[in-house]
C-alpha atoms as a PDB file:
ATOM      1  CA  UNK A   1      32.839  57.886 -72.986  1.00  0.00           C
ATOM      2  CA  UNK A   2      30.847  57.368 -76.210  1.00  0.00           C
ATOM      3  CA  UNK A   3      29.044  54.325 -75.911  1.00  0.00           C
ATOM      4  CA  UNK A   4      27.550  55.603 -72.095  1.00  0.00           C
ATOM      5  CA  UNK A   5      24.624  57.505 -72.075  1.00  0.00           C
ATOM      6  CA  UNK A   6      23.215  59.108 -68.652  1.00  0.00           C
ATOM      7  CA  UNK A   7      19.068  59.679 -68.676  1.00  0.00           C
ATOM      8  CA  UNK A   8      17.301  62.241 -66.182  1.00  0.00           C
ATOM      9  CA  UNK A   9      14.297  60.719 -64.805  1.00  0.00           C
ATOM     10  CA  UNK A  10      11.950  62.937 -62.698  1.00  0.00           C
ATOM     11  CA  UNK A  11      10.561  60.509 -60.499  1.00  0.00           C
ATOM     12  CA  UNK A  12       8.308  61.265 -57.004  1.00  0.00           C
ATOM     13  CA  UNK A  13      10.333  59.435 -53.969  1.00  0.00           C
ATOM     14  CA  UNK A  14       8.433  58.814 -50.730  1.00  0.00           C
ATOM     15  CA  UNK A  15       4.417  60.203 -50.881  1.00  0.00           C
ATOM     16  CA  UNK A  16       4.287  63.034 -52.957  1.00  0.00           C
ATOM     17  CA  UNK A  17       2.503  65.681 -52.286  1.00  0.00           C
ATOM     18  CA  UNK A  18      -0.928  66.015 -54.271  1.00  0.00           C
ATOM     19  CA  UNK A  19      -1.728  69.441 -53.229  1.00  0.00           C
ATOM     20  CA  UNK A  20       1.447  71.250 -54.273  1.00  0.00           C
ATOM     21  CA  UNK A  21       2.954  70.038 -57.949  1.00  0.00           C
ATOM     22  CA  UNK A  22       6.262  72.388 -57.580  1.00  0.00           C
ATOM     23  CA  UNK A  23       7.816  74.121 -54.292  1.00  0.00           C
ATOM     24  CA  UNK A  24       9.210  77.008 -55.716  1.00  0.00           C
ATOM     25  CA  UNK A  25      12.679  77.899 -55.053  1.00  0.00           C
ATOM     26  CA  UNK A  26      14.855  81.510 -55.181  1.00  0.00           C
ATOM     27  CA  UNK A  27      12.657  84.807 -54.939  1.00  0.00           C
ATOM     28  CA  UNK A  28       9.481  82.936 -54.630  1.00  0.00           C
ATOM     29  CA  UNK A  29      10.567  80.709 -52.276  1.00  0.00           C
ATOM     30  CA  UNK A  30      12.292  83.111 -50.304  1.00  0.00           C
ATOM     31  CA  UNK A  31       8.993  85.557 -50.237  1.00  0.00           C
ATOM     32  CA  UNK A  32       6.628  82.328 -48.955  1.00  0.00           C
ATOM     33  CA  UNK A  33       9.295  81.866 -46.338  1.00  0.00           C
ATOM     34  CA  UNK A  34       9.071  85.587 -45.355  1.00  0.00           C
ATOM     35  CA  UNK A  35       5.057  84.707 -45.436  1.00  0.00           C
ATOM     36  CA  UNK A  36       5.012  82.057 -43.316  1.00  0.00           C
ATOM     37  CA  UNK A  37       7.333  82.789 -40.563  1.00  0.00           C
ATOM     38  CA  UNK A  38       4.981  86.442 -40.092  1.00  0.00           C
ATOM     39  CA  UNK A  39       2.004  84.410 -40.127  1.00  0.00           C
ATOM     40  CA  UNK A  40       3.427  81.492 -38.046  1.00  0.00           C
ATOM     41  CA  UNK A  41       5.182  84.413 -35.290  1.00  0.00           C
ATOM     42  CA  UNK A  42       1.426  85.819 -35.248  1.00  0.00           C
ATOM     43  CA  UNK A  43      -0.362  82.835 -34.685  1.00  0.00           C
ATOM     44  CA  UNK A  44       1.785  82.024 -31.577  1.00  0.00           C
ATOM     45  CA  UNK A  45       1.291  85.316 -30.214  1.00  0.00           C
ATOM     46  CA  UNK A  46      -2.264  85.209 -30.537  1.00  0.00           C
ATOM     47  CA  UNK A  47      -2.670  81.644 -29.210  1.00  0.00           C
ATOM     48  CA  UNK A  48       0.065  82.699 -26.327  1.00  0.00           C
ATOM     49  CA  UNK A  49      -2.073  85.689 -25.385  1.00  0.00           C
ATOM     50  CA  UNK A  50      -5.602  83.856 -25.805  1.00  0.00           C
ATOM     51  CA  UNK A  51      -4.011  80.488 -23.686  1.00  0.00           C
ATOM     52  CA  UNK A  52      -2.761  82.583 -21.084  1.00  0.00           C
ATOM     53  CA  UNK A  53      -5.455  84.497 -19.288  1.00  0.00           C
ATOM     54  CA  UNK A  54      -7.487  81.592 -19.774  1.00  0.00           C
ATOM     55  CA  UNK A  55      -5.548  78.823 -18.008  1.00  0.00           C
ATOM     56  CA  UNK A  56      -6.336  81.055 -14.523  1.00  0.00           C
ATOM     57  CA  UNK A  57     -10.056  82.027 -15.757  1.00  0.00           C
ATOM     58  CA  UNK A  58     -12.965  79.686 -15.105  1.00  0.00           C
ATOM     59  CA  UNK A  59     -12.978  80.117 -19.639  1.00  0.00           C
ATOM     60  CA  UNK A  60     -14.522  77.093 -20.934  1.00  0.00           C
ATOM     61  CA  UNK A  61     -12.136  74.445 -22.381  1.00  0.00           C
ATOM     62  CA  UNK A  62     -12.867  75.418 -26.134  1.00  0.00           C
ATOM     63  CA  UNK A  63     -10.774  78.606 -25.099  1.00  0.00           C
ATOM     64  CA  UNK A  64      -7.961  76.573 -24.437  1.00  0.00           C
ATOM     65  CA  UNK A  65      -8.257  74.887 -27.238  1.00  0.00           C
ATOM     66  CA  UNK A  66      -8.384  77.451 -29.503  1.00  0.00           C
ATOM     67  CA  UNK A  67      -5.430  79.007 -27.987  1.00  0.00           C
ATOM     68  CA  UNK A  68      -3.386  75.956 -28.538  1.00  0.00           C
ATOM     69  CA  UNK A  69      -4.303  75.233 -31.664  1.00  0.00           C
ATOM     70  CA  UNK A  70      -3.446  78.662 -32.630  1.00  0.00           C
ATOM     71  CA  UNK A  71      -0.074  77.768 -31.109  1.00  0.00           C
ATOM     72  CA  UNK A  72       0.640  74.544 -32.828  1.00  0.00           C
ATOM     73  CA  UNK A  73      -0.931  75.522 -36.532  1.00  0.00           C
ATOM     74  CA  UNK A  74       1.732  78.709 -35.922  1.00  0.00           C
ATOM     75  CA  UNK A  75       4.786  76.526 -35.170  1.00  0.00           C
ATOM     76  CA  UNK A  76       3.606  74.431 -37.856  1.00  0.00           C
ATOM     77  CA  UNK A  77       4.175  76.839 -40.454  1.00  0.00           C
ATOM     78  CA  UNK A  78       6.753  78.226 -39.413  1.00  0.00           C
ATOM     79  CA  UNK A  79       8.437  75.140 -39.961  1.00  0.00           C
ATOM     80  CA  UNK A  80       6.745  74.309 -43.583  1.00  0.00           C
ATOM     81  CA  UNK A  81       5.068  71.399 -42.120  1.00  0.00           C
ATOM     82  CA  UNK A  82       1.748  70.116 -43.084  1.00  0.00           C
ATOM     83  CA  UNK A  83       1.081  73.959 -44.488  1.00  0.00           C
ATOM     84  CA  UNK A  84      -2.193  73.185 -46.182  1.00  0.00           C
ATOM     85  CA  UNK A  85      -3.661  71.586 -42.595  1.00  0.00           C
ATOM     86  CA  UNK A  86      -1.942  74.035 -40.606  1.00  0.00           C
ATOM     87  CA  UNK A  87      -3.169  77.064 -42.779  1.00  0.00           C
ATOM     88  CA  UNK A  88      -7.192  76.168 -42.873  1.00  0.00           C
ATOM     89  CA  UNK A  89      -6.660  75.477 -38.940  1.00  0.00           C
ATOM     90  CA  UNK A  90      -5.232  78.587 -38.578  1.00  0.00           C
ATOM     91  CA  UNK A  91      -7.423  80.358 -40.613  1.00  0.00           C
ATOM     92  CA  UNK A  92     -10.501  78.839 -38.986  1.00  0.00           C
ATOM     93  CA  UNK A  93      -8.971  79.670 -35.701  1.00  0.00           C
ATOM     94  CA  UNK A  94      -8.380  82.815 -36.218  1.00  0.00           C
ATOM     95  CA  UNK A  95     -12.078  83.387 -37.139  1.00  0.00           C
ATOM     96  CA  UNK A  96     -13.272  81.901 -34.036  1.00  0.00           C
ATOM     97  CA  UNK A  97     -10.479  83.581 -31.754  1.00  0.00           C
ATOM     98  CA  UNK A  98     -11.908  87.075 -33.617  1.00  0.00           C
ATOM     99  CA  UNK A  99     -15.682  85.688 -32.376  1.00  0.00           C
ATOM    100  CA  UNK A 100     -14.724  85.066 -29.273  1.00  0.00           C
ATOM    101  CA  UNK A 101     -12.895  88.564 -28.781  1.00  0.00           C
ATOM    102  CA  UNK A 102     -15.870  90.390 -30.396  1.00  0.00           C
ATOM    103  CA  UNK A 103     -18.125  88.582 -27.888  1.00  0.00           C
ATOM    104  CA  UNK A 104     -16.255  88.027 -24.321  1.00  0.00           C
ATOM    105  CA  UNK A 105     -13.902  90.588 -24.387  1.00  0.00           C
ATOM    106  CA  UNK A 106     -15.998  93.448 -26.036  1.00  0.00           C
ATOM    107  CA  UNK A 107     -13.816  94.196 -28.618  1.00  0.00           C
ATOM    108  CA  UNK A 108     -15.370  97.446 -30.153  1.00  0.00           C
ATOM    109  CA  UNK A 109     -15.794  98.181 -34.270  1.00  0.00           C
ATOM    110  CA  UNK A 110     -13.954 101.185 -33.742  1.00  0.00           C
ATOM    111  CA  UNK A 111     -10.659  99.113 -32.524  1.00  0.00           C
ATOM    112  CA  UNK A 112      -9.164  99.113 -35.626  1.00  0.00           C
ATOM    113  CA  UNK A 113      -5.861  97.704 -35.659  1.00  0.00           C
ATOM    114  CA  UNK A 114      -6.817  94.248 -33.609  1.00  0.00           C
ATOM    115  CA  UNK A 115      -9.441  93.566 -36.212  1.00  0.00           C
ATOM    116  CA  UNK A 116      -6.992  94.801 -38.661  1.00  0.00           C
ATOM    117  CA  UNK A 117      -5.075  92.182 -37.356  1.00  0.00           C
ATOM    118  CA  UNK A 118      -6.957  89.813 -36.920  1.00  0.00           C
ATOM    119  CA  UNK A 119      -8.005  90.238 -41.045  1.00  0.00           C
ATOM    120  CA  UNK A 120      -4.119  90.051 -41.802  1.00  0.00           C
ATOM    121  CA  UNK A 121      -3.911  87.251 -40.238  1.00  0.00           C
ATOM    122  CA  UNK A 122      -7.432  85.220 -41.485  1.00  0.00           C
ATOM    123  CA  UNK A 123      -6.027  86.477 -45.126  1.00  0.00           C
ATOM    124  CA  UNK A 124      -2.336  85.374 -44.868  1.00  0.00           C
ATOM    125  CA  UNK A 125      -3.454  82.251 -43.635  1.00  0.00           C
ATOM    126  CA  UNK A 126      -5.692  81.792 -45.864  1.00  0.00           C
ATOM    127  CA  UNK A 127      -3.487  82.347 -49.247  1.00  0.00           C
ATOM    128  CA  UNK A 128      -0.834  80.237 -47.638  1.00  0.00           C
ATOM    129  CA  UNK A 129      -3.157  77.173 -47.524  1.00  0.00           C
ATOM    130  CA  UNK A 130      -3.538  77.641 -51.181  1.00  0.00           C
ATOM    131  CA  UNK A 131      -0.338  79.064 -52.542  1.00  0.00           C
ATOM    132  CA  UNK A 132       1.738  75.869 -50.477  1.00  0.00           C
ATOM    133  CA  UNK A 133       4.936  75.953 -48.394  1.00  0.00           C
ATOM    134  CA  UNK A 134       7.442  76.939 -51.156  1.00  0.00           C
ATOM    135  CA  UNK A 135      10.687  75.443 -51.519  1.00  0.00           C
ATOM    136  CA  UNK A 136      12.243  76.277 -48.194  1.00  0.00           C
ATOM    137  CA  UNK A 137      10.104  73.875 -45.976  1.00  0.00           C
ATOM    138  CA  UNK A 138       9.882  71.016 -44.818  1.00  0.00           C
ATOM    139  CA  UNK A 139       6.962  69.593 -47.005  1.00  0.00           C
ATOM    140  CA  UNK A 140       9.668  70.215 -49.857  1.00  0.00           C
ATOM    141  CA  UNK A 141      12.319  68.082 -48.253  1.00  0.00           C
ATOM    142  CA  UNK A 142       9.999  65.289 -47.258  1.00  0.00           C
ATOM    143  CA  UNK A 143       7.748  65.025 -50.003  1.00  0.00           C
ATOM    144  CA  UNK A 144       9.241  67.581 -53.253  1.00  0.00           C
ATOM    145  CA  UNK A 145      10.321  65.925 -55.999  1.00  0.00           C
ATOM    146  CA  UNK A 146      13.879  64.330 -57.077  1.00  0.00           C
ATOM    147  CA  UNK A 147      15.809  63.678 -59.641  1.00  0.00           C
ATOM    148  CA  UNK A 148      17.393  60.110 -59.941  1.00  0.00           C
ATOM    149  CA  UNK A 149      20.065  59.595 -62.711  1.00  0.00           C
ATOM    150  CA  UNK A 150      20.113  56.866 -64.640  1.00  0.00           C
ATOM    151  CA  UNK A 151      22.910  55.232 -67.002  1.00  0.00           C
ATOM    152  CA  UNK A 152      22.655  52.691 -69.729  1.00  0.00           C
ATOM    153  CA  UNK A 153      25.817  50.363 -69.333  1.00  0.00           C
ATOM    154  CA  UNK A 154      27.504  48.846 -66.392  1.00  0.00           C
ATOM    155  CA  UNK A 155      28.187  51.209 -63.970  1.00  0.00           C
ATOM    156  CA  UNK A 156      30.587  49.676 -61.289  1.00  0.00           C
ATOM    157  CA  UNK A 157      33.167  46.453 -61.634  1.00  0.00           C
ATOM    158  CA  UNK A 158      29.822  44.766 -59.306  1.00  0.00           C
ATOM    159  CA  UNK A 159      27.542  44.554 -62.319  1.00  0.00           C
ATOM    160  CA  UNK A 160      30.550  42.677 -64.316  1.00  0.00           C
ATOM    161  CA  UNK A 161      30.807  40.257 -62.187  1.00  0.00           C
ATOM    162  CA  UNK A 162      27.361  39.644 -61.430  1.00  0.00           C
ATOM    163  CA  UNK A 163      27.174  38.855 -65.197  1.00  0.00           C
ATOM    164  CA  UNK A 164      29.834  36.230 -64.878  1.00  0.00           C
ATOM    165  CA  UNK A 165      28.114  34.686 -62.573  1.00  0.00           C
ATOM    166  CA  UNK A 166      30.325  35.633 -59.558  1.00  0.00           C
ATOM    167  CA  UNK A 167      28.427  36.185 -56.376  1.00  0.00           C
ATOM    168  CA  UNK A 168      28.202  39.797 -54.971  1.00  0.00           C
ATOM    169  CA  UNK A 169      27.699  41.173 -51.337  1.00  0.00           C
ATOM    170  CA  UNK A 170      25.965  43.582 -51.163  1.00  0.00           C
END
């Protein structure tokens, strides 16, 4: 119709997220997916095979810890939740979990790929916490941005009648 005119309004719905102004979609999105599911599958793995030795060791309770917060920061991002938290936990963790192999379980220079690992993994998490979840998460669907449409004129037979007067239920 002529006279109608629809506006695009970007507006933020719910709490935005402050850290993150755009989660990227297509390639980019697809690649931080790819990102975080390695680094998320890793994380559990490591926190699965630093938790489980130590739940029948007399380890001290930080072990345990550190284990399952190397489970929970993995499942995290895998998901796309809280990435920026989860990241610079798991980042941190993985630091400490590399300490603690170095110095309780001997872990040798010359073993190459665990620390090799264990870098992959510090660095991964690491650019995750500052490149953000990307648009397949679920940071993007609770917190992304949205577009609400907007149109000058009455838009239903409701508005008419609230004009006239007439009482609406709504």
């Amino acid at each position: 119709m002529p006279g109608k005119r629809r506006i695009e309004v970007d507006m933020l719905v719910s709490k935005p997220s402050r850290l993150y102004s755009k989660f990227p979609g297509g390639s980019v999105g697809l690649a931080l997916l790819v990102l975080r599911l390695v680094a998320g599958l890793g994380l559990v793995g490591e926190g699965i095979r630093i938790f489980t030795p130590a739940a029948n060791s007399p380890e001290p309770t930080s072990v345990l810890l550190l284990g399952l917060l190397l489970v929970v920061s993995g499942a995290l991002l895998v998901l796309g939740l809280q990435t920026f938290l989860a990241s610079s936990t798991a980042a941190v963790c993985t630091a400490a979990s590399a300490l603690h192999g170095q110095l309780n379980l001997s872990l040798a220079p010359s073993d190459r790929y665990i620390w090799s690992f264990f870098f992959a993994l510090f660095s991964v998490s690491g650019s995750l916490a500052l490149l953000g979840p990307g648009g397949y998460s679920l940071d993007a669907r609770l917190s992304g941005w949205r577009i609400i449409r907007l149109s000058c004129g009455p838009s239903n037979s409701n508005s008419l009648k609230e004009r006239e007067g007439a009482y609406v239920d709504r």
